[in-house]
N, C-alpha and C. Protein backbone atom coordinates (compact mmCIF):
# COMPACT_ATOMS: atom_id res chain seq x y z
N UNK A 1 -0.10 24.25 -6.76
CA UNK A 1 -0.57 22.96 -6.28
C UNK A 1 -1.27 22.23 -7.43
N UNK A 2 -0.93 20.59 -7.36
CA UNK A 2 -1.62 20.14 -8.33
C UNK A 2 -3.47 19.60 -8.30
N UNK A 3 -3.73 19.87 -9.18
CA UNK A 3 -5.15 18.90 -9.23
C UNK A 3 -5.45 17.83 -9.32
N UNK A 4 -6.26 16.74 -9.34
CA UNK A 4 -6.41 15.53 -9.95
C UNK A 4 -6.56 15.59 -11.76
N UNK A 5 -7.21 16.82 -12.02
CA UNK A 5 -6.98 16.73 -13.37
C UNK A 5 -5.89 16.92 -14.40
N UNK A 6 -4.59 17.13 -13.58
CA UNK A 6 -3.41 16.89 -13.65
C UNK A 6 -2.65 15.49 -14.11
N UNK A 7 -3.30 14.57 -13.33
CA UNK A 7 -3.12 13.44 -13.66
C UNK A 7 -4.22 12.47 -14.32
N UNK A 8 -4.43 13.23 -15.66
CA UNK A 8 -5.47 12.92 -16.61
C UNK A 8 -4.39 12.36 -17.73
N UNK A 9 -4.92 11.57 -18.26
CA UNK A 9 -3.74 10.86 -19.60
C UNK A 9 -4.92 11.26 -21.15
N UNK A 10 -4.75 12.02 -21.80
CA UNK A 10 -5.45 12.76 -22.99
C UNK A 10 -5.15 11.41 -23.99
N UNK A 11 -5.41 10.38 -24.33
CA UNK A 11 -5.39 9.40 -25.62
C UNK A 11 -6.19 9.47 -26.80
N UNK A 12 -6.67 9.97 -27.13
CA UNK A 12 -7.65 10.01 -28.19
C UNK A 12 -6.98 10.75 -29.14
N UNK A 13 -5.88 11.79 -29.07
CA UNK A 13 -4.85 12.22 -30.07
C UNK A 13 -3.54 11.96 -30.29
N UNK A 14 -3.36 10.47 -29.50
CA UNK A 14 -2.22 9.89 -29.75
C UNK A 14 -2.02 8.97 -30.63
N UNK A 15 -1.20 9.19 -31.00
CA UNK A 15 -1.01 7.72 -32.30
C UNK A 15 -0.37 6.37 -32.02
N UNK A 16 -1.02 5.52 -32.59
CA UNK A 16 -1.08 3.91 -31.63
C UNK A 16 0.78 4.01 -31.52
N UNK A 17 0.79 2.98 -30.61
CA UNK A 17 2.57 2.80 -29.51
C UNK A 17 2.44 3.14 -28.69
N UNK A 18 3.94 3.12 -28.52
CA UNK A 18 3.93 3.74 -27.03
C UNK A 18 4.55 5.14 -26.15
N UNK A 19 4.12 5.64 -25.20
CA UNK A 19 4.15 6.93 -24.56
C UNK A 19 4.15 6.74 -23.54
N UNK A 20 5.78 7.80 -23.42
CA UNK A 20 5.89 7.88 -21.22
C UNK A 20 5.08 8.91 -21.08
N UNK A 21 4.45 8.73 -19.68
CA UNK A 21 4.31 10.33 -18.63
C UNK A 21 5.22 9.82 -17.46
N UNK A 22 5.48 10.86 -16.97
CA UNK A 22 6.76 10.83 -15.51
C UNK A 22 5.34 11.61 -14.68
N UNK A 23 5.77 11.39 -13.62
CA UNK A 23 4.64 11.92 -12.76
C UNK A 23 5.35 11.89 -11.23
N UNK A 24 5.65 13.26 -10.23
CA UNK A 24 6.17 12.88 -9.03
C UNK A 24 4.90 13.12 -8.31
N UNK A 25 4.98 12.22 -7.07
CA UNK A 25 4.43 12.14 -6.16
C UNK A 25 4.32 12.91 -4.43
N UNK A 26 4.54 13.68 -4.43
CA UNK A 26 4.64 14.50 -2.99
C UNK A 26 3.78 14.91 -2.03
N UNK A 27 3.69 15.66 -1.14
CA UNK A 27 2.69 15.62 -0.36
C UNK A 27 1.37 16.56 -1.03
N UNK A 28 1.89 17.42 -2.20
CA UNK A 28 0.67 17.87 -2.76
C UNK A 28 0.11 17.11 -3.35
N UNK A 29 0.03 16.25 -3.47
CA UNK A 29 -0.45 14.86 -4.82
C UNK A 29 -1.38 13.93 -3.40
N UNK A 30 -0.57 13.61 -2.16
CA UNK A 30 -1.73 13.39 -1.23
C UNK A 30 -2.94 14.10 -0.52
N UNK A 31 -2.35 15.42 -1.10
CA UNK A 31 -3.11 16.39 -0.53
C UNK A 31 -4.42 16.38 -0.83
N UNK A 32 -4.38 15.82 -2.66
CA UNK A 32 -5.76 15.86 -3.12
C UNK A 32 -7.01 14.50 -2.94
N UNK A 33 -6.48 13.79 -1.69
CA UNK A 33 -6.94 12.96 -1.40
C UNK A 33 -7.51 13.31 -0.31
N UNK A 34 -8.89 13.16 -0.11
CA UNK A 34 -9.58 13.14 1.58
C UNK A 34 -9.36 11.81 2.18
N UNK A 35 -9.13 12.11 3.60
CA UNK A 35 -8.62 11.02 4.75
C UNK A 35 -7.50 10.40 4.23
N UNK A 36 -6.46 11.04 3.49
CA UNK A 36 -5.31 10.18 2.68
C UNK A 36 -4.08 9.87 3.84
N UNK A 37 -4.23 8.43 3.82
CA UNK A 37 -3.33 7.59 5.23
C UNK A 37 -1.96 8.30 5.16
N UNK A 38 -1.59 9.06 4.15
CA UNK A 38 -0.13 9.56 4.30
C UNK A 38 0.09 10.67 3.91
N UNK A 39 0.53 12.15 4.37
CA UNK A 39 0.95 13.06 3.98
C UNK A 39 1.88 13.66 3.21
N UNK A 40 3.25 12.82 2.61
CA UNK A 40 4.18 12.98 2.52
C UNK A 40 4.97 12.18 1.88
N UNK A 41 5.69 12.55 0.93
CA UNK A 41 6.49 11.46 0.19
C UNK A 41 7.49 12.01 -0.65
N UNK A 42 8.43 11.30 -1.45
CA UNK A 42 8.98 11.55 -2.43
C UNK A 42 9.05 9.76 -3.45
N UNK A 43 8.05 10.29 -4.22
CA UNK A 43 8.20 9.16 -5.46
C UNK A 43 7.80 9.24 -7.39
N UNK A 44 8.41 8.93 -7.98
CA UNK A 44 8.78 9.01 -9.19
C UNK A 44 8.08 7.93 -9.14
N UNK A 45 6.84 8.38 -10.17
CA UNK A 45 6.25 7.37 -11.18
C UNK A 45 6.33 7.44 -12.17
N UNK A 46 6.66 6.53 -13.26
CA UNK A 46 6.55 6.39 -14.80
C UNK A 46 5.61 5.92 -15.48
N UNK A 47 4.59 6.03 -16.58
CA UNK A 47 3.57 5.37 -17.02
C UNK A 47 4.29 5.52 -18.36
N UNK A 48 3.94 3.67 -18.77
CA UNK A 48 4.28 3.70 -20.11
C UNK A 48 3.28 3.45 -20.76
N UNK A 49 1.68 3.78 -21.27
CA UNK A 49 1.12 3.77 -22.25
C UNK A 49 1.48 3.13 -24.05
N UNK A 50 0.48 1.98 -24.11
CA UNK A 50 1.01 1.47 -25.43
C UNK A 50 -0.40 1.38 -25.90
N UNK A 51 -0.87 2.50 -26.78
CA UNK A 51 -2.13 2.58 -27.19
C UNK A 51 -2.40 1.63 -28.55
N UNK A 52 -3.62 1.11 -28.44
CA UNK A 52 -4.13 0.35 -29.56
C UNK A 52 -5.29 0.75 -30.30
N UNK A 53 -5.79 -0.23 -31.34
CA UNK A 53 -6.98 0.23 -31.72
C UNK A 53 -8.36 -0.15 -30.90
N UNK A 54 -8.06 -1.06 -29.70
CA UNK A 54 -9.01 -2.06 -28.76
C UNK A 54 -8.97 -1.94 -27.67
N UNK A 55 -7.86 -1.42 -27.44
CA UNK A 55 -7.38 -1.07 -26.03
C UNK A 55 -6.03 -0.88 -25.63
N UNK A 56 -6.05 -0.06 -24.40
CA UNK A 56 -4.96 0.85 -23.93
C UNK A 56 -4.21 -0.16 -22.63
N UNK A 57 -3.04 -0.23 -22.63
CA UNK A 57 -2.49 -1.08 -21.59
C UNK A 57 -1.46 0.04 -21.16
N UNK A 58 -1.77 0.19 -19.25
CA UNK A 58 -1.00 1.19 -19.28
C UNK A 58 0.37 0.18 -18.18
N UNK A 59 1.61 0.53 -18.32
CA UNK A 59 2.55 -0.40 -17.13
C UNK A 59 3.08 0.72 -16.51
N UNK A 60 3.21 0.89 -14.67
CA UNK A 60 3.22 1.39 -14.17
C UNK A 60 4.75 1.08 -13.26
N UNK A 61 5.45 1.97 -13.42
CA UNK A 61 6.97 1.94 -12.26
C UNK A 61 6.65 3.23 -11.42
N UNK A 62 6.51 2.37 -10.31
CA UNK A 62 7.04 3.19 -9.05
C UNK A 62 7.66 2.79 -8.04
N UNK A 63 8.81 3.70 -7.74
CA UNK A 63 9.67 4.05 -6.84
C UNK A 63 9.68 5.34 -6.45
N UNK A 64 10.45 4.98 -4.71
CA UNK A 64 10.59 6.51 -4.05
C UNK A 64 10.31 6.02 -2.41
N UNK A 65 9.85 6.93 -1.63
CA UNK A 65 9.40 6.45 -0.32
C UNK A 65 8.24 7.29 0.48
N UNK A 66 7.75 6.58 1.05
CA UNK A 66 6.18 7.40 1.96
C UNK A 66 6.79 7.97 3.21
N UNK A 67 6.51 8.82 3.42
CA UNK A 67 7.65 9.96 5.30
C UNK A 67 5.71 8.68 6.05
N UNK A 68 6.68 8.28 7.44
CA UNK A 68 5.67 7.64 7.84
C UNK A 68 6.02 7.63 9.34
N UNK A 69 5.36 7.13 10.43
CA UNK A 69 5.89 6.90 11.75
C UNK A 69 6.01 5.33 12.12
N UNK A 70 7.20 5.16 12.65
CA UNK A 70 7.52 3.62 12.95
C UNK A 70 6.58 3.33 14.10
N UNK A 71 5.75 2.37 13.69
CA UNK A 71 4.84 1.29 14.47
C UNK A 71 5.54 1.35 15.77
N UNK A 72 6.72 0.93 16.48
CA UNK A 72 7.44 0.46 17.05
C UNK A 72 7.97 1.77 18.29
N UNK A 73 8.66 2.98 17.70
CA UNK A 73 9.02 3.88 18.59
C UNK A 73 8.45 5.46 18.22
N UNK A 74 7.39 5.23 17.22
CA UNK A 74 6.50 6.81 16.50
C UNK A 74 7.54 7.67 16.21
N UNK A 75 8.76 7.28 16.05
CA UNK A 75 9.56 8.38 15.19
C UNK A 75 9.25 8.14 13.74
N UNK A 76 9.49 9.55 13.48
CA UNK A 76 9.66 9.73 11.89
C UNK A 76 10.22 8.58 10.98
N UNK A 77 10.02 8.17 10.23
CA UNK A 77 10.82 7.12 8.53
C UNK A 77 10.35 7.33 7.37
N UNK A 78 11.01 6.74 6.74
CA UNK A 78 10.86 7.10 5.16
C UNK A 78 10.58 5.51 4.99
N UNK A 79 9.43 4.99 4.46
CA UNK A 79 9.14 3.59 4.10
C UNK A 79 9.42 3.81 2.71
N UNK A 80 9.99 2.75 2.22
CA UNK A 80 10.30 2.50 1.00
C UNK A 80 9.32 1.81 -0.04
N UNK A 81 9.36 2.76 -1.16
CA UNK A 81 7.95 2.31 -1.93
C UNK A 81 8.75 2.00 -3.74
N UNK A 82 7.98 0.50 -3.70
CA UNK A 82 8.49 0.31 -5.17
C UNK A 82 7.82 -1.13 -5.64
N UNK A 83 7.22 -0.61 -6.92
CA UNK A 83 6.57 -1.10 -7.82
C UNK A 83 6.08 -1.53 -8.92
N UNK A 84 5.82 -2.15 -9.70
CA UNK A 84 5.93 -2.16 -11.01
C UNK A 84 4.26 -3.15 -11.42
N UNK A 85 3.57 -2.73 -12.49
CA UNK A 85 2.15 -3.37 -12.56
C UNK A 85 1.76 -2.89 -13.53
N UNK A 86 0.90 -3.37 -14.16
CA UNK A 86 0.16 -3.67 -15.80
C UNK A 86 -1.74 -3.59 -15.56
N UNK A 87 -2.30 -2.28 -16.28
CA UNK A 87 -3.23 -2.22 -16.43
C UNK A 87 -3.85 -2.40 -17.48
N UNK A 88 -5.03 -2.88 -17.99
CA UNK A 88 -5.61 -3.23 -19.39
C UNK A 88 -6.85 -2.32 -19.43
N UNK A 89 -7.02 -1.64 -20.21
CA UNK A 89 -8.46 -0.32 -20.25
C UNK A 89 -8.69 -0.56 -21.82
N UNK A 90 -9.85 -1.51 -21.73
CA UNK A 90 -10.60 -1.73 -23.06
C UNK A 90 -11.72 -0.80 -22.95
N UNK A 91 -12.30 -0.67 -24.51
CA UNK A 91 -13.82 0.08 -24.55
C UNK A 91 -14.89 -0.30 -24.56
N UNK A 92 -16.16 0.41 -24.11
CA UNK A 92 -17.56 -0.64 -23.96
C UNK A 92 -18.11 0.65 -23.96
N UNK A 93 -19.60 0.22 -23.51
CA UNK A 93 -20.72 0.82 -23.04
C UNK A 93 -20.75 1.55 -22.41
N UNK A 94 -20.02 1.04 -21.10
CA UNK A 94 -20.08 2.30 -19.47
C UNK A 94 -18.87 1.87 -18.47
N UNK A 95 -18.50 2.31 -17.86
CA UNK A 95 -17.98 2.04 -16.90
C UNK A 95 -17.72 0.56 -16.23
N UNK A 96 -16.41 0.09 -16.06
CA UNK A 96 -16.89 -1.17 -15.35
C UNK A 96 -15.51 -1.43 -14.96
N UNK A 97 -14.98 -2.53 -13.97
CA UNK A 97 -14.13 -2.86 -13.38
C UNK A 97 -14.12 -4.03 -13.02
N UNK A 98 -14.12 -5.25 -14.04
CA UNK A 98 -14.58 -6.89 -14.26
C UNK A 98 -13.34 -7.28 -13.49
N UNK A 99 -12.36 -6.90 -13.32
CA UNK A 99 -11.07 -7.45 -12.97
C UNK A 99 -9.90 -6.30 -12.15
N UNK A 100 -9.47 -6.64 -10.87
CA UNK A 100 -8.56 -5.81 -10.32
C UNK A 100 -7.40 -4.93 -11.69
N UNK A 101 -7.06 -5.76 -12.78
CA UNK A 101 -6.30 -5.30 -13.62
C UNK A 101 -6.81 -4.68 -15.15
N UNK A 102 -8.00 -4.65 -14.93
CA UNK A 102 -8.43 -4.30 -16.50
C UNK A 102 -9.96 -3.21 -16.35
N UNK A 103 -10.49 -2.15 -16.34
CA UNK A 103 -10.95 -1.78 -16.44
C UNK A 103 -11.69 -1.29 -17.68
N UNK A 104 -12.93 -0.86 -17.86
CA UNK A 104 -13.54 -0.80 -19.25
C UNK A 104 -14.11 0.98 -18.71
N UNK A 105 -13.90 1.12 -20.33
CA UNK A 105 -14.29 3.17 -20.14
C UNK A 105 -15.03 3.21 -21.59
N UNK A 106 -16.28 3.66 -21.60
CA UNK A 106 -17.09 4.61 -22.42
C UNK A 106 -16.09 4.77 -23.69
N UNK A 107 -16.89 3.76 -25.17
CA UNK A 107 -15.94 4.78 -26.44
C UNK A 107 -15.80 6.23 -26.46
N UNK A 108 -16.70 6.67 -25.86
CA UNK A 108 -16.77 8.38 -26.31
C UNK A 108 -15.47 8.84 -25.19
N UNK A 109 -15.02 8.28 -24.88
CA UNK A 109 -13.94 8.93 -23.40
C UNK A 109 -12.80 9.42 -24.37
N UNK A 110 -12.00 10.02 -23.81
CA UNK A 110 -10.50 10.76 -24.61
C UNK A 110 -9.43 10.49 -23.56
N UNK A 111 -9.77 10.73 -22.33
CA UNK A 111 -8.61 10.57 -21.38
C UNK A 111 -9.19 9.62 -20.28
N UNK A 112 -7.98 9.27 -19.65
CA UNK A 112 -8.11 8.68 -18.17
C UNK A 112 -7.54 9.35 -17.39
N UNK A 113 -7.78 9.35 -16.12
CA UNK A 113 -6.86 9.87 -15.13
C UNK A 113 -7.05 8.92 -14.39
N UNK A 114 -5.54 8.74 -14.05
CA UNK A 114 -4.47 8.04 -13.02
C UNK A 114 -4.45 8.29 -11.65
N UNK A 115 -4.79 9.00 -11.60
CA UNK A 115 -4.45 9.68 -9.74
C UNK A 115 -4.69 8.63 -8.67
N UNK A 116 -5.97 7.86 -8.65
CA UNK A 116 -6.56 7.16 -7.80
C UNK A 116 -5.82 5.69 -7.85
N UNK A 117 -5.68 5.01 -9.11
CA UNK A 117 -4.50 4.12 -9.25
C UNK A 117 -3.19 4.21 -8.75
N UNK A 118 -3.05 5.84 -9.41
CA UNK A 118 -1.03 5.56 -8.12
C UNK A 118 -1.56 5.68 -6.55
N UNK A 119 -2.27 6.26 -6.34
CA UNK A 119 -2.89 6.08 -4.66
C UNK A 119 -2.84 4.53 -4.61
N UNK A 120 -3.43 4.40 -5.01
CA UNK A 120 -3.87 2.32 -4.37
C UNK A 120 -2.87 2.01 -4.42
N UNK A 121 -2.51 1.89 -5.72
CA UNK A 121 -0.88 1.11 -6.25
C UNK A 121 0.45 1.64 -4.95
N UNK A 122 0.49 2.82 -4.75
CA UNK A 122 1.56 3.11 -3.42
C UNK A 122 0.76 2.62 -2.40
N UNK A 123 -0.38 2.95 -1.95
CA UNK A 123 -0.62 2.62 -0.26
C UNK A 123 -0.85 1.14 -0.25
N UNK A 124 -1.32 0.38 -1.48
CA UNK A 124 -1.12 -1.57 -0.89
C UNK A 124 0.30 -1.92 -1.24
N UNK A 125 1.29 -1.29 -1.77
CA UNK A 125 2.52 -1.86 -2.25
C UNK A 125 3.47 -1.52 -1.02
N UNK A 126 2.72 -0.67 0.16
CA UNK A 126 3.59 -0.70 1.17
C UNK A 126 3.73 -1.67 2.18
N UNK A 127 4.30 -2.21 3.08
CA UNK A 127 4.38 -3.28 4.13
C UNK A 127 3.26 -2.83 5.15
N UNK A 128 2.84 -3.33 5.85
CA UNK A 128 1.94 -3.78 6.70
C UNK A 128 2.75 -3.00 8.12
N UNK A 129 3.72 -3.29 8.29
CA UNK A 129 4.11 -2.45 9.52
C UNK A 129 5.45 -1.92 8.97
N UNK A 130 5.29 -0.79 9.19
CA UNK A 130 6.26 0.50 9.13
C UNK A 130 7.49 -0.01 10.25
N UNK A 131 8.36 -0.10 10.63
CA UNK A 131 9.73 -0.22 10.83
C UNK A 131 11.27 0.07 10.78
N UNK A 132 11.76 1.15 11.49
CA UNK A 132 13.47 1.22 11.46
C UNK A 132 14.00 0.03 11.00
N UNK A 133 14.49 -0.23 9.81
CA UNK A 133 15.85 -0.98 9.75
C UNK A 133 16.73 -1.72 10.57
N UNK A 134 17.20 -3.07 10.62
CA UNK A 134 17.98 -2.99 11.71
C UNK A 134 19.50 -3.00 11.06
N UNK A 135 20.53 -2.58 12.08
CA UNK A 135 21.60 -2.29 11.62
C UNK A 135 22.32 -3.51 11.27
N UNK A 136 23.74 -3.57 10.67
CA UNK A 136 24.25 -4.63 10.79
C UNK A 136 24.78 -5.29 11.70
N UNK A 137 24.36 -5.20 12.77
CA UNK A 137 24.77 -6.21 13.95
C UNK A 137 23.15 -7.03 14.47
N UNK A 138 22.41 -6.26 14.11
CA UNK A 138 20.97 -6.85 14.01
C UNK A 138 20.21 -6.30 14.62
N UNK A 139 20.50 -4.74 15.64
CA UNK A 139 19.76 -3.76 16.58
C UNK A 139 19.11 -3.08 15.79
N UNK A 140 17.79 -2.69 16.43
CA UNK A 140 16.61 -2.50 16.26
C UNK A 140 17.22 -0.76 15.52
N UNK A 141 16.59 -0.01 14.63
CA UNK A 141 17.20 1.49 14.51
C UNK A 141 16.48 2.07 15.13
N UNK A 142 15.29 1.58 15.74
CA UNK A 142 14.36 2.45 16.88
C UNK A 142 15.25 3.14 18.04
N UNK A 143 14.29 4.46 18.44
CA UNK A 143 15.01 5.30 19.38
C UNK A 143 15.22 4.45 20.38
N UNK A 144 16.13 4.20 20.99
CA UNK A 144 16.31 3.35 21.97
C UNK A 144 15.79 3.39 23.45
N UNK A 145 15.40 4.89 23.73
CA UNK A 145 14.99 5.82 24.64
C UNK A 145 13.43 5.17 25.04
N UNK A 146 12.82 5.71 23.79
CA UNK A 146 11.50 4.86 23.62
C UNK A 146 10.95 3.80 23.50
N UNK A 147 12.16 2.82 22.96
CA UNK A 147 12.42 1.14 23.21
C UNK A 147 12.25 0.86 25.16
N UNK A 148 12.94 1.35 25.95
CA UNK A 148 12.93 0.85 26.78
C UNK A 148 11.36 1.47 27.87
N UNK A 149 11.22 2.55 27.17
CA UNK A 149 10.19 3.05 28.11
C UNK A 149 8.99 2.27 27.57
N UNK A 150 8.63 1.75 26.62
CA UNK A 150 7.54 0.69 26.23
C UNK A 150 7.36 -0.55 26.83
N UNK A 151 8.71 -0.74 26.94
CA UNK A 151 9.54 -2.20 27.26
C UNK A 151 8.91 -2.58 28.87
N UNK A 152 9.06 -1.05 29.57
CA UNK A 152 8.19 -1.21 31.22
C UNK A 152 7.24 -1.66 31.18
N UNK A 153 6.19 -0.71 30.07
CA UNK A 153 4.72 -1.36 30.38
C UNK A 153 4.75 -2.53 29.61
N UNK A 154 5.44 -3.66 28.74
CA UNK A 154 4.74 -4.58 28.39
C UNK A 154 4.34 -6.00 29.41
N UNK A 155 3.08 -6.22 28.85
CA UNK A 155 2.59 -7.35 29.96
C UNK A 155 3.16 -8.91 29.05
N UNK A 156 2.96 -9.39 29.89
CA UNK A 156 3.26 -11.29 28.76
C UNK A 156 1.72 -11.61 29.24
N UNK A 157 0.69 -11.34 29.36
CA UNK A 157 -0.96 -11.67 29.53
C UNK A 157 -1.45 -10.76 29.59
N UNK A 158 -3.05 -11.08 29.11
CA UNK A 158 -3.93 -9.82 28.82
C UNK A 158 -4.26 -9.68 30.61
N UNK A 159 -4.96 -8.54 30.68
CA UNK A 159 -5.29 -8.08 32.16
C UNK A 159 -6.03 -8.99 32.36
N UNK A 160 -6.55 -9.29 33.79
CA UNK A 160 -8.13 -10.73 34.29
C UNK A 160 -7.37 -11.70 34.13
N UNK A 161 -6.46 -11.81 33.00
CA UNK A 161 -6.38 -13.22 32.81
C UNK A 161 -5.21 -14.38 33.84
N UNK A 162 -5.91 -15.40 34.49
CA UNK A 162 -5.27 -16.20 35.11
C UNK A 162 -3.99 -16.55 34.75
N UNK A 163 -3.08 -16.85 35.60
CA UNK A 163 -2.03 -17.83 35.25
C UNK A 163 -2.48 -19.09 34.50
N UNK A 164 -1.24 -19.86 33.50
CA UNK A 164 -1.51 -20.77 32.94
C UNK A 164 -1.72 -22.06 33.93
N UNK A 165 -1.06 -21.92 34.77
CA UNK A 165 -0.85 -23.20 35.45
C UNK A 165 -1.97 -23.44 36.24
N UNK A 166 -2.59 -22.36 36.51
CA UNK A 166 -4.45 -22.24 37.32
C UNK A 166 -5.39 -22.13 36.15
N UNK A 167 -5.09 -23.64 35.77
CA UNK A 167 -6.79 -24.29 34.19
C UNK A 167 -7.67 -24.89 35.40
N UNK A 168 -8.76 -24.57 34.48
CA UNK A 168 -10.31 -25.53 34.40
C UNK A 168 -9.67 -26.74 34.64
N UNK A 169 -10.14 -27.56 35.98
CA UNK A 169 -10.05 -28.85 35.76
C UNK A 169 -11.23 -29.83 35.30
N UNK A 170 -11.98 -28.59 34.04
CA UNK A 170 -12.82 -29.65 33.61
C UNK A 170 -11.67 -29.51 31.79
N UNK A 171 -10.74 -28.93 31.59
CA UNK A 171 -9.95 -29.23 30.14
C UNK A 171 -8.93 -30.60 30.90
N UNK A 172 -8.93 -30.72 31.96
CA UNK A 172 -8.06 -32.23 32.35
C UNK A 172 -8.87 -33.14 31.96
N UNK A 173 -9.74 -33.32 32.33
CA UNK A 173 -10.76 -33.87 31.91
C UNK A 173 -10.99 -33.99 30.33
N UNK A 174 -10.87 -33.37 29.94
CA UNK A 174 -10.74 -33.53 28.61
C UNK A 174 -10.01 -33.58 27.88
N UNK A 175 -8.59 -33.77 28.19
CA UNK A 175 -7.03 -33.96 28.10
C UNK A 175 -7.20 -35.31 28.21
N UNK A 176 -7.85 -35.89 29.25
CA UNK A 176 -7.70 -37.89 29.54
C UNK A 176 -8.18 -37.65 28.41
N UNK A 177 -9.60 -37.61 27.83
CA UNK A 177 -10.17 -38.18 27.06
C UNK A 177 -9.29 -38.16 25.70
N UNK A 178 -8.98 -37.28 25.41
CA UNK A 178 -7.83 -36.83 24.16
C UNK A 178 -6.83 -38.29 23.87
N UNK A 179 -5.65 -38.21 24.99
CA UNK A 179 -4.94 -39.62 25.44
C UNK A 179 -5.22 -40.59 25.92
N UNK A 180 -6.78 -40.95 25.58
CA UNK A 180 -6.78 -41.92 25.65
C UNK A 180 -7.39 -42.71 24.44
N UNK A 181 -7.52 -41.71 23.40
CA UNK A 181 -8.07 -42.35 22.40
C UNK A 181 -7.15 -42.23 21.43
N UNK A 182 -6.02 -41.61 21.57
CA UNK A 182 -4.79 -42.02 20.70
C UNK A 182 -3.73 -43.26 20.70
């Protein structure tokens, strides 16, 4: 199993240019995350490192997919994950993070580690709701089984709430006033 110090990048004995690391992503790599929103994956990351004398710019490709449950019918999917992004890590004093894309690290530092960056970088680069595909005729790829048994309980209004057509006749009232000043 891997560590986080696994995904440490050693620069201080590299010679300025540039340098890949490949790095896969699987469920041991979420593992080393507490409360980590996803268990499971298969994704290939690439870091291309182009070291300087001022600073380190690292560009980041990822592809692959997160194992996830569809919003829609809680079966199993594979969400599709893919990315590409540019970090800037200049040197200073201490620690700091002036900008979502550029971070500052201690001259005395030798390495960085990455780990917590491909975390962010996969879990915001994913969509907002998880989803089956639809096929080419335009049907949903959700279990269909579970499509319809949802389909019973949905309401078209929250519970308490009145019919539309039974309003306040004090918003009529305030409907004249509306049309009549247009």
């Amino acid at each position: 199993m891997r560590k986080l110090k696994d995904y440490s990048i050693g620069f201080k004995g590299l010679k300025d240019g540039n340098h890949l690391f490949d790095y896969t992503v699987n469920g041991d790599f979420f593992a080393l995350f507490e409360d980590a929103l996803y268990q499971d994956g298969a994704i290939k990351v690439q870091i291309n490192l182009n070291k300087g004398q001022q600073m380190l710019i690292l560009d980041y490709h990822i592809e692959g997919y997160v194992a996830s449950l569809c919003d829609n019918c809680l079966e199993s999917i594979n969400v599709p994950v893919k990315h590409n992004s540019r970090q800037y890590v200049k040197f200073g004093d201490a620690f700091e993070e002036p900008d979502d894309d550029i971070i500052v690290i201690p001259r005395e530092e030798y390495e960085i580690n990455v780990a917590h960056t491909i975390y962010d970088l996969i879990v915001t680069s994913l969509p907002i709701r998880h989803l089956h595909p639809r096929d080419k005729k335009g049907n949903s790829g959700c279990d269909p089984e579970m499509v319809k048994k949802l389909s019973e309980y949905m309401v078209d209004r929250e519970p308490g709430q009145k019919q539309e057509q039974e309003q306040d006749p004090r918003w009529d009232a305030l409907k004249k006033l509306i049309d009549k000043n247009k």
